[in-house]
N, C-alpha and C. Protein backbone atom coordinates (compact mmCIF):
# COMPACT_ATOMS: atom_id res chain seq x y z
N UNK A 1 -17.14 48.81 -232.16
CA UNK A 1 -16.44 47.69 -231.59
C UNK A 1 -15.18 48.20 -230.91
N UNK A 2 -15.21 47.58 -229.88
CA UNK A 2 -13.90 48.29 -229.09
C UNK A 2 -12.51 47.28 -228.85
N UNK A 3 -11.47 47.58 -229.48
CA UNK A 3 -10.39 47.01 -229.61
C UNK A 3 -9.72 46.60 -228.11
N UNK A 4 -8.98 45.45 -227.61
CA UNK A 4 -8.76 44.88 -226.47
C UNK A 4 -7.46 45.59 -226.17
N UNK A 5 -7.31 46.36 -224.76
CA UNK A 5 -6.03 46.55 -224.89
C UNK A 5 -5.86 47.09 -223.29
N UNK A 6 -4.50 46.53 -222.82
CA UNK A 6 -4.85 46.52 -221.22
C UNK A 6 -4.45 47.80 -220.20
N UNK A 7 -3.86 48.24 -221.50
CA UNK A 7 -3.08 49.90 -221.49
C UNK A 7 -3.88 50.71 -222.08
N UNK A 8 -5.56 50.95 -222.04
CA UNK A 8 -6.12 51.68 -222.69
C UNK A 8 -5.79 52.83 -221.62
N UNK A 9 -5.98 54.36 -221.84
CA UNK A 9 -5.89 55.48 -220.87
C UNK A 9 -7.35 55.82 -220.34
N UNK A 10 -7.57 56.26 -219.00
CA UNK A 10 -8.72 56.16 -218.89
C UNK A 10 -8.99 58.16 -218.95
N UNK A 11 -9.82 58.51 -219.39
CA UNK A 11 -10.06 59.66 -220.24
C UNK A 11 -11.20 60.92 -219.09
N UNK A 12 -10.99 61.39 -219.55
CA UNK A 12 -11.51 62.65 -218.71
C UNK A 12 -12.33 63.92 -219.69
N UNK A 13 -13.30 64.02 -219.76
CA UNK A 13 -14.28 65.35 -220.54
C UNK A 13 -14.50 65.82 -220.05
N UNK A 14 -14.23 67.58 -219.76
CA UNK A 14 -14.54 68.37 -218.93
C UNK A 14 -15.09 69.58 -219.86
N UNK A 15 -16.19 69.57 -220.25
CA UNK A 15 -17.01 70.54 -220.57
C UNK A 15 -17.81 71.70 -220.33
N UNK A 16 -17.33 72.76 -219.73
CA UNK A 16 -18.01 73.77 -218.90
C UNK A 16 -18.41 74.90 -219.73
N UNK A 17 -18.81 75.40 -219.25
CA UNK A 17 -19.68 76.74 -219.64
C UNK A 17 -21.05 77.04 -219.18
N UNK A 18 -21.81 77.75 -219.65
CA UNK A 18 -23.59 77.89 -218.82
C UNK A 18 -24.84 78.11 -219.74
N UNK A 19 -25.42 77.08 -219.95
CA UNK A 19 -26.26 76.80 -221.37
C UNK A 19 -27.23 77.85 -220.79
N UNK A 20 -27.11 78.44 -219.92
CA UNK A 20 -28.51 79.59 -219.90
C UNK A 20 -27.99 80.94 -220.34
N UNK A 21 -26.80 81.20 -221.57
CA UNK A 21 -26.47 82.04 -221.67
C UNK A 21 -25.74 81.77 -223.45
N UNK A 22 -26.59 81.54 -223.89
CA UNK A 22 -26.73 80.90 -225.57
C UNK A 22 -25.62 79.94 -225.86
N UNK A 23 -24.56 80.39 -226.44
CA UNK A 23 -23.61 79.75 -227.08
C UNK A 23 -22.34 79.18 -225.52
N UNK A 24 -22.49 80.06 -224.94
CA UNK A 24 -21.38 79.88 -223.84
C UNK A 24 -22.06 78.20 -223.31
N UNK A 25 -22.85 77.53 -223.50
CA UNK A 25 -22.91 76.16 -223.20
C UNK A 25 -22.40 75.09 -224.22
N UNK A 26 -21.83 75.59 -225.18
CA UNK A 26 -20.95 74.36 -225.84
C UNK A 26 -20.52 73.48 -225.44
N UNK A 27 -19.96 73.56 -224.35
CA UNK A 27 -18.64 72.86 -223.56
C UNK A 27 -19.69 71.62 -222.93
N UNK A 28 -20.84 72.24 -222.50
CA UNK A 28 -21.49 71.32 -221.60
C UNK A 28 -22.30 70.67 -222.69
N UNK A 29 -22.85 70.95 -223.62
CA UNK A 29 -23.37 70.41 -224.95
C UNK A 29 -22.20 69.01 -225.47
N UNK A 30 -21.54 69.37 -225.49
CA UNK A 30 -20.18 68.95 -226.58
C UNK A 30 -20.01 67.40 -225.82
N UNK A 31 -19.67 67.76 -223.92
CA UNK A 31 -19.64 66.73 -223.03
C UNK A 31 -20.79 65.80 -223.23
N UNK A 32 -21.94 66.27 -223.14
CA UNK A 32 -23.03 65.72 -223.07
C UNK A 32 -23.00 64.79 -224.13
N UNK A 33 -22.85 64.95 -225.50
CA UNK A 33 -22.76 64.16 -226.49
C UNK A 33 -21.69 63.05 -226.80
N UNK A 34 -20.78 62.92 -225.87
CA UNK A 34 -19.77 62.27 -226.01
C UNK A 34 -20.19 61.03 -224.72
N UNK A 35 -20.75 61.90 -223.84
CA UNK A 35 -21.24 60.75 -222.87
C UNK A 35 -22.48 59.75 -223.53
N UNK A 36 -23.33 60.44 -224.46
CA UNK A 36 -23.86 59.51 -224.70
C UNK A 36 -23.19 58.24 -225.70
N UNK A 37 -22.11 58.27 -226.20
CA UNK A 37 -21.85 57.25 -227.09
C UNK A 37 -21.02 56.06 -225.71
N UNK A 38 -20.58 56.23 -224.61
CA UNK A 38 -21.28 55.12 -223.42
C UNK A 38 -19.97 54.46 -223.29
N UNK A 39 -18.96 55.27 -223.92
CA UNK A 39 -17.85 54.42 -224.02
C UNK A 39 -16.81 54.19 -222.19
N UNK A 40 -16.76 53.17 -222.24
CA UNK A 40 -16.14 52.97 -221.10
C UNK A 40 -14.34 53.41 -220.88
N UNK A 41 -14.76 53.99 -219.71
CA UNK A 41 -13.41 54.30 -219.23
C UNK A 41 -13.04 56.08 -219.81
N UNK A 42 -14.16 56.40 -220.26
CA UNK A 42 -14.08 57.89 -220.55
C UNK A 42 -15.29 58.41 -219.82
N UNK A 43 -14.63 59.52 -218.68
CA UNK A 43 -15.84 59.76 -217.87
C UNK A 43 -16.22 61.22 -218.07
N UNK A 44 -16.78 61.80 -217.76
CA UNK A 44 -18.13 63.07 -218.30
C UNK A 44 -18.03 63.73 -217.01
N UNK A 45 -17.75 65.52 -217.04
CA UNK A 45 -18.57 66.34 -216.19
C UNK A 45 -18.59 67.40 -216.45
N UNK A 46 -19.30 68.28 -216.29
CA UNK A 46 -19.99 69.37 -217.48
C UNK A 46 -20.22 70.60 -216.29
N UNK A 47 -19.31 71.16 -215.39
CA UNK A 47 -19.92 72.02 -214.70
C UNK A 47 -19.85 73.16 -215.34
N UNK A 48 -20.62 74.36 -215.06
CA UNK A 48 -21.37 75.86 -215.29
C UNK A 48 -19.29 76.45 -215.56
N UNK A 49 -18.47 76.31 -214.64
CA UNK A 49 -17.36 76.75 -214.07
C UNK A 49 -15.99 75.87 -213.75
N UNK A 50 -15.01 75.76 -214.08
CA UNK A 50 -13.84 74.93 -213.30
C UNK A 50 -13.83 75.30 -211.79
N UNK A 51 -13.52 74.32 -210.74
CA UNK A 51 -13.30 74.86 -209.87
C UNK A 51 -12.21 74.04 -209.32
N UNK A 52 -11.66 74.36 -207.70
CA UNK A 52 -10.70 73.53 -207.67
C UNK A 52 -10.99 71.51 -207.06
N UNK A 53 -12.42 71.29 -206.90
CA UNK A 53 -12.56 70.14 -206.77
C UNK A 53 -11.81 69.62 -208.08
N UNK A 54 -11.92 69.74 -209.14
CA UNK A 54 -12.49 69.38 -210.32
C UNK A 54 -10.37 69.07 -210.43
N UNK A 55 -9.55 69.18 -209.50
CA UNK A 55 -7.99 69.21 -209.98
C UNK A 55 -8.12 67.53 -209.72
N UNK A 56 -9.10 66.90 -208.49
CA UNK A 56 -8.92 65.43 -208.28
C UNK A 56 -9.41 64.77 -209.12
N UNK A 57 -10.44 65.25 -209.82
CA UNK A 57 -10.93 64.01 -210.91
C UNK A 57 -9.77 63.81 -212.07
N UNK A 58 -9.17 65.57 -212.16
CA UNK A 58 -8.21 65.12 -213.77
C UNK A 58 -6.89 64.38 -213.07
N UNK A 59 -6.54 64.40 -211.94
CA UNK A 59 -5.61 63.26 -211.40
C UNK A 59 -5.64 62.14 -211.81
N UNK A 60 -7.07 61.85 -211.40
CA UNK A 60 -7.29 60.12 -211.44
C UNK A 60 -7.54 59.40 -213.00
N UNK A 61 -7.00 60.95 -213.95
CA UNK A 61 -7.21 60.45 -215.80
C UNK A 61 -6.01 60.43 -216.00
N UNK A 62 -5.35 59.71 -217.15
CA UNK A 62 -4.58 59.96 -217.96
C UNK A 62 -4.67 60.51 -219.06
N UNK A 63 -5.72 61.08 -219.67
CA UNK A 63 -5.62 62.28 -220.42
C UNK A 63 -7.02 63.31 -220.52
N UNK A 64 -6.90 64.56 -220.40
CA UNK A 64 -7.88 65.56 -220.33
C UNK A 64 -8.64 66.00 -221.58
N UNK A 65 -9.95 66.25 -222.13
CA UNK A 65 -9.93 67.17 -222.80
C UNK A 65 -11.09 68.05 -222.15
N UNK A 66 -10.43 69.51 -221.79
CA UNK A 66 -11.24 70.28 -221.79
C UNK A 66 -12.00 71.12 -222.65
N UNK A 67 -13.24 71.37 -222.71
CA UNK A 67 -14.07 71.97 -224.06
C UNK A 67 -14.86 73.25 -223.38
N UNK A 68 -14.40 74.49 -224.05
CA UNK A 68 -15.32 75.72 -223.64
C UNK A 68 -15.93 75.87 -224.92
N UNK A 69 -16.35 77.41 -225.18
CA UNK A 69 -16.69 78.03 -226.09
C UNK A 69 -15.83 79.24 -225.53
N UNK A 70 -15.94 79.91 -227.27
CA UNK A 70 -14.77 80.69 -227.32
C UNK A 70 -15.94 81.95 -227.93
N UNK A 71 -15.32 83.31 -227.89
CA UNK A 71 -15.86 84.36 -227.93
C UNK A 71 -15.15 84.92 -229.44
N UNK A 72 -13.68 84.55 -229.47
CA UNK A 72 -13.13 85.21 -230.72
C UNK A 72 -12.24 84.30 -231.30
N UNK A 73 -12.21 82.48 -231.01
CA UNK A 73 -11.19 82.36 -231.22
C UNK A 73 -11.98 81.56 -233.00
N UNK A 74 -10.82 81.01 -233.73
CA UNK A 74 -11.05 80.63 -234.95
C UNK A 74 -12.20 79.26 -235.06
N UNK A 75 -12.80 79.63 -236.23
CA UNK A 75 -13.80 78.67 -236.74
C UNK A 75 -13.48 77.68 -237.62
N UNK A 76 -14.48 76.30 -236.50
CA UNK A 76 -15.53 76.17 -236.37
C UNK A 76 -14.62 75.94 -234.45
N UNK A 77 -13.63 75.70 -234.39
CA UNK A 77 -13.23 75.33 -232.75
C UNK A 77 -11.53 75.05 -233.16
N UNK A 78 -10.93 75.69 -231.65
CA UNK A 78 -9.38 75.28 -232.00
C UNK A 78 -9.16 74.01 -231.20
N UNK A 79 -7.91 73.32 -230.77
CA UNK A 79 -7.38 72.90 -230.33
C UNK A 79 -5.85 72.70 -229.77
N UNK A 80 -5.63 72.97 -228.43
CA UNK A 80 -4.44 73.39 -228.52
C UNK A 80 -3.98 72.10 -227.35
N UNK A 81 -2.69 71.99 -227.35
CA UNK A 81 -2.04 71.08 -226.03
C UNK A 81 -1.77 71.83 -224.28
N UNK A 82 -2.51 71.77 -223.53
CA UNK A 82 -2.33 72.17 -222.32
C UNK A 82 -0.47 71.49 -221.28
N UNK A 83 -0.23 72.72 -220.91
CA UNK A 83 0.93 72.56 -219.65
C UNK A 83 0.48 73.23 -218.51
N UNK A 84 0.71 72.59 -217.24
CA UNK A 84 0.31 72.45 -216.18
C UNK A 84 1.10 74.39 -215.78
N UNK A 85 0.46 75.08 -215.30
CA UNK A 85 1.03 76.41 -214.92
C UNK A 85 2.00 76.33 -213.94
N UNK A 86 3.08 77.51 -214.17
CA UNK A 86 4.15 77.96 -214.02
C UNK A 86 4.28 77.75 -212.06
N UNK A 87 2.92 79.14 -211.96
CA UNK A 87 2.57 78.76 -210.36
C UNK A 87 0.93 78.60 -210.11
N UNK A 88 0.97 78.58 -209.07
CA UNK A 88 -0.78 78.12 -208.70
C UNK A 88 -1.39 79.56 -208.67
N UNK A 89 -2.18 80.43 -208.96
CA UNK A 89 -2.93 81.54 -208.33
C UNK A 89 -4.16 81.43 -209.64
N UNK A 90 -5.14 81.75 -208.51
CA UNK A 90 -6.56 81.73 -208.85
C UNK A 90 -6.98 82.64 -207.88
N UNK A 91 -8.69 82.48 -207.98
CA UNK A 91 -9.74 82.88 -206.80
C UNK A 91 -10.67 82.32 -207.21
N UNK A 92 -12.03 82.17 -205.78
CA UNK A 92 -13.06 81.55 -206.12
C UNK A 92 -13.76 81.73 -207.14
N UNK A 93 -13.47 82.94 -208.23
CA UNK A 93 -14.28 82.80 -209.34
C UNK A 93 -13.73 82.53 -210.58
N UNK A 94 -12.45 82.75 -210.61
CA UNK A 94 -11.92 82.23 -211.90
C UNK A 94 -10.87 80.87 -211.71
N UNK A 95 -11.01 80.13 -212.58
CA UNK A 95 -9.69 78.93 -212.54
C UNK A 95 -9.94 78.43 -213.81
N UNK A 96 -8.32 78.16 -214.28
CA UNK A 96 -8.35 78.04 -215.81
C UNK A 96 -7.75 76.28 -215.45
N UNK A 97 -7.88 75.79 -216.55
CA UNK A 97 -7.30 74.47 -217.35
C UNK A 97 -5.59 74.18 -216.49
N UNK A 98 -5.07 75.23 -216.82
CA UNK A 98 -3.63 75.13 -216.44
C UNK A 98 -3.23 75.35 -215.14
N UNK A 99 -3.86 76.26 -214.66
CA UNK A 99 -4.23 75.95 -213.12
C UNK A 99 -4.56 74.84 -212.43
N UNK A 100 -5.53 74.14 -212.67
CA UNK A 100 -5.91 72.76 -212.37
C UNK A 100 -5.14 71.86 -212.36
N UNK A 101 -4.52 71.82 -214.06
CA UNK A 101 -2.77 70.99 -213.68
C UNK A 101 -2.01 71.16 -213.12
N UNK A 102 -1.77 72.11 -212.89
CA UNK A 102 -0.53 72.26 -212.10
C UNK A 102 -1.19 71.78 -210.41
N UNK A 103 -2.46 72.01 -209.86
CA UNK A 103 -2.79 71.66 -208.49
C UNK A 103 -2.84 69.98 -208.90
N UNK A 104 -3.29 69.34 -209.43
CA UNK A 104 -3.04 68.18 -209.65
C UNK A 104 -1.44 67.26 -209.92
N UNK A 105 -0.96 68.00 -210.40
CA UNK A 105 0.53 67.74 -210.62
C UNK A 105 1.46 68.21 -208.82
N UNK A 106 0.92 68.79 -208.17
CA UNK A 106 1.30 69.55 -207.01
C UNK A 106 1.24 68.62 -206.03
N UNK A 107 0.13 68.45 -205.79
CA UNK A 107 -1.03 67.87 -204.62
C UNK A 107 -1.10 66.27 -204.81
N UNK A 108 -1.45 66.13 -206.07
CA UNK A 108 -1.65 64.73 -206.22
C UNK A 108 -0.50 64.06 -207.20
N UNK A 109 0.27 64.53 -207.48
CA UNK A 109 1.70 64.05 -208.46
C UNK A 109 1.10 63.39 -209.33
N UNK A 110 0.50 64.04 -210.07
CA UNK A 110 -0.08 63.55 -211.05
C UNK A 110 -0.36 64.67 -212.51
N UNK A 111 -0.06 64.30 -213.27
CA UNK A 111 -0.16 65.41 -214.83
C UNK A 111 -0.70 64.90 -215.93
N UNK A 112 -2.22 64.46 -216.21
CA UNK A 112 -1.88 64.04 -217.55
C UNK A 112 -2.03 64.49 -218.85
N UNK A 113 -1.78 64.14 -219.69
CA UNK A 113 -1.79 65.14 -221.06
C UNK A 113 -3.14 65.56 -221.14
N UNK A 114 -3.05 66.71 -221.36
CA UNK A 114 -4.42 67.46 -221.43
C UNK A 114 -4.63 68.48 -222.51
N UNK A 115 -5.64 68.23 -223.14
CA UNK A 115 -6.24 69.33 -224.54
C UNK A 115 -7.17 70.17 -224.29
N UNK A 116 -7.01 71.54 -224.69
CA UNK A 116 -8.55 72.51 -224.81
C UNK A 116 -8.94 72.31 -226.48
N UNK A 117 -10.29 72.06 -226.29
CA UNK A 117 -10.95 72.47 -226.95
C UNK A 117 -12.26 73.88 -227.12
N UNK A 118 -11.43 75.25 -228.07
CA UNK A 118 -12.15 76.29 -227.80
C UNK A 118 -13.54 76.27 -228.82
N UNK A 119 -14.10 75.92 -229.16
CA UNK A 119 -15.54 76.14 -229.49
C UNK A 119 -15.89 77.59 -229.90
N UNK A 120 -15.95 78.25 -231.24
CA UNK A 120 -16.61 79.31 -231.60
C UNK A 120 -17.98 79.51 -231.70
N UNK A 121 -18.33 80.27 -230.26
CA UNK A 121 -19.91 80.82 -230.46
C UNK A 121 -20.00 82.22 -230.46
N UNK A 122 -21.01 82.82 -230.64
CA UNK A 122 -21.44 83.99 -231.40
C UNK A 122 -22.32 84.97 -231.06
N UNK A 123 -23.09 84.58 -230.41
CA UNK A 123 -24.43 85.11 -228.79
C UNK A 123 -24.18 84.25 -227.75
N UNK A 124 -24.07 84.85 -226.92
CA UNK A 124 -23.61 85.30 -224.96
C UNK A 124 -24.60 85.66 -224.26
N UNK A 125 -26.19 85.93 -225.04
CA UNK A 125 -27.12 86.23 -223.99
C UNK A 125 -28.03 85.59 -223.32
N UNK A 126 -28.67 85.92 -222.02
CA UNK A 126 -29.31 85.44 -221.14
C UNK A 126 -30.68 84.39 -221.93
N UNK A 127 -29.98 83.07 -222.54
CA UNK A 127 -31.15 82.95 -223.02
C UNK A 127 -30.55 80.98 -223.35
N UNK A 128 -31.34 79.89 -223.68
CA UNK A 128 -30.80 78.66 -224.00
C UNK A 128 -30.82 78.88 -225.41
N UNK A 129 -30.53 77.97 -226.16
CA UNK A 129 -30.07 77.60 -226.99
C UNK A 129 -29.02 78.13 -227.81
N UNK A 130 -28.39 77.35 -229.09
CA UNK A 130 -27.39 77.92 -229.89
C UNK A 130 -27.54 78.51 -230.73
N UNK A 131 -26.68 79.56 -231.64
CA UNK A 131 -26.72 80.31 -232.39
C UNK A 131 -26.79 79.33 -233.64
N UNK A 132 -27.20 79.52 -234.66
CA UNK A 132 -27.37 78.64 -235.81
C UNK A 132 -25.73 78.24 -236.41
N UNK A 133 -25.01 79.55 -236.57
CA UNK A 133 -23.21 79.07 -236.78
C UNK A 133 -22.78 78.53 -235.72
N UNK A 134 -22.68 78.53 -234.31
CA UNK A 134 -22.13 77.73 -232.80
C UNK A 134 -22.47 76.31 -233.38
N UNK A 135 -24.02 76.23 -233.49
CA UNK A 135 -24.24 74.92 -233.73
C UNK A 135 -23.57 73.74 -234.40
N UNK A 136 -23.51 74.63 -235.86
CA UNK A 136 -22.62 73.97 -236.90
C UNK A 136 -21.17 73.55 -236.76
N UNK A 137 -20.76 74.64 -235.41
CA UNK A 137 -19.45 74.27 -234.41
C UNK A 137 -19.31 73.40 -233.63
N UNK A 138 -20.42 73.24 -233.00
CA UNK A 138 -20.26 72.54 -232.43
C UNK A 138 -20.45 70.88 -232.87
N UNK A 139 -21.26 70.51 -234.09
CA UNK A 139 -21.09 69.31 -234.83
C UNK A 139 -19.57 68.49 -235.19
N UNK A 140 -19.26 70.03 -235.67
CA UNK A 140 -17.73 69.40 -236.35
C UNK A 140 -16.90 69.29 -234.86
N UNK A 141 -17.11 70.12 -233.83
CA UNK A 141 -16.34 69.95 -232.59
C UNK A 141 -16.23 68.89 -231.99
N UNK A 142 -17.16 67.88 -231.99
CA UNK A 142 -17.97 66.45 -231.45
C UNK A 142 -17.36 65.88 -232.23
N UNK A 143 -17.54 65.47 -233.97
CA UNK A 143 -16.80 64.76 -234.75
C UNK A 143 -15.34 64.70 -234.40
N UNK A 144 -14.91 65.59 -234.20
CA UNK A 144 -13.30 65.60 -234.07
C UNK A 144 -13.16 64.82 -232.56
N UNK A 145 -13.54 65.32 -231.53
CA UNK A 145 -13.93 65.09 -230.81
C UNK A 145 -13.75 63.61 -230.70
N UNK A 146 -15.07 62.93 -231.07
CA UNK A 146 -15.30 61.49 -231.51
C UNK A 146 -14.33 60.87 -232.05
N UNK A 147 -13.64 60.86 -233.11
CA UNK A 147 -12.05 60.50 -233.33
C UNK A 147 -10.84 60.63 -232.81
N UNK A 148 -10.67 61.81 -232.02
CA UNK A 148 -9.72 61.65 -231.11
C UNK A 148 -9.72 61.19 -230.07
N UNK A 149 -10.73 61.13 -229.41
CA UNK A 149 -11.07 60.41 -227.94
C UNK A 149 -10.67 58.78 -228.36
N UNK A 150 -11.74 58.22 -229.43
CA UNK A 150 -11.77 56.77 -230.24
C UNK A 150 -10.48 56.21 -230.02
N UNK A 151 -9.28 57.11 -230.80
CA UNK A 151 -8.44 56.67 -231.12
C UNK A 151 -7.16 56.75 -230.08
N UNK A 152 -7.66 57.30 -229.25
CA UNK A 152 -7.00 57.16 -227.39
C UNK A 152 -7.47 55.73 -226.74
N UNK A 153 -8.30 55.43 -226.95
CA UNK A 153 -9.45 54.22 -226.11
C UNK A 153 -9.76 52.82 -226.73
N UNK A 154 -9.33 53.26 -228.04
CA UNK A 154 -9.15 51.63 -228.93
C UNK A 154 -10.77 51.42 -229.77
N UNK A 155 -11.38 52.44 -230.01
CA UNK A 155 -12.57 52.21 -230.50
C UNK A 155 -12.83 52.48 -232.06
N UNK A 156 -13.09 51.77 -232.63
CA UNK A 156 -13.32 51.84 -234.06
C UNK A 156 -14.30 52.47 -234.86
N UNK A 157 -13.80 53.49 -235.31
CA UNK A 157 -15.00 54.43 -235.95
C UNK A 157 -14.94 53.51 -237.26
């Protein structure tokens, strides 16, 4: 049941990584599951990569969470608070979280609070599915997930 409220924030999931390469698809897993619970005003996109299209959609949110998978960071997934970077530099193959804010905060005067979520997976190889521990990461990653988004949006677990 979703609580009435005219100041709800409208929400942003940005889940990337590349499910053809085992665990490194969390991010797009994690998204995927959050889109299905259908909740309005929290919107879904799951690319392979950040790129710099991707600075206009987190404009038009008032709050981010981005979700990778992580290679070493702590189990089962961290969470940390994102700030928009110092200066802009990238290239076409890499662009991080904080990069993006800051081109959004630049370009479009716009910043909104934004979270990573790092996801601990465990195999990286050329192959789908998850590692049996990622998995179990990625459950509790979604749960948390699911409550913090909820409790941004007015929805009652």
């Amino acid at each position: 049941m979703r609580a009435v409220d005219l100041k709800t924030p409208k929400v942003l999931v940005l889940g990337y990584g590349n499910p053809g390469r085992m665990d490194d698809g969390l991010g797009p897993a994690a998204a995927a599951r959050i889109e299905r619970l259908g909740w309005s005003g929290v919107a879904i996109n799951d690319p392979y990569q950040l790129s710099l299209e991707d600075s206009i959609d987190i404009a038009e949110h008032d709050v981010v969470w981005f979700i990778d998978a992580s290679k070493t960071g702590s189990t089962p997934f961290e969470e940390r608070r994102l700030t928009a970077a110092g200066h802009i530099d990238f290239d076409s193959h890499h662009m991080n979280p904080e990069t993006l804010l800051a081109i959004a905060s630049r370009y479009c005067d716009k910043t909104p609070e934004a979270w990573l979520i790092e996801v601990r997976g465990y195999e990286f190889d050329f192959c789908e599915g998850f590692s049996i521990r990622a998995q179990d990461n990625l459950e509790q990653a979604v749960a948390f997930l699911r409550r913090r988004i909820g409790e941004r949006i007015g929805v009652l677990q």
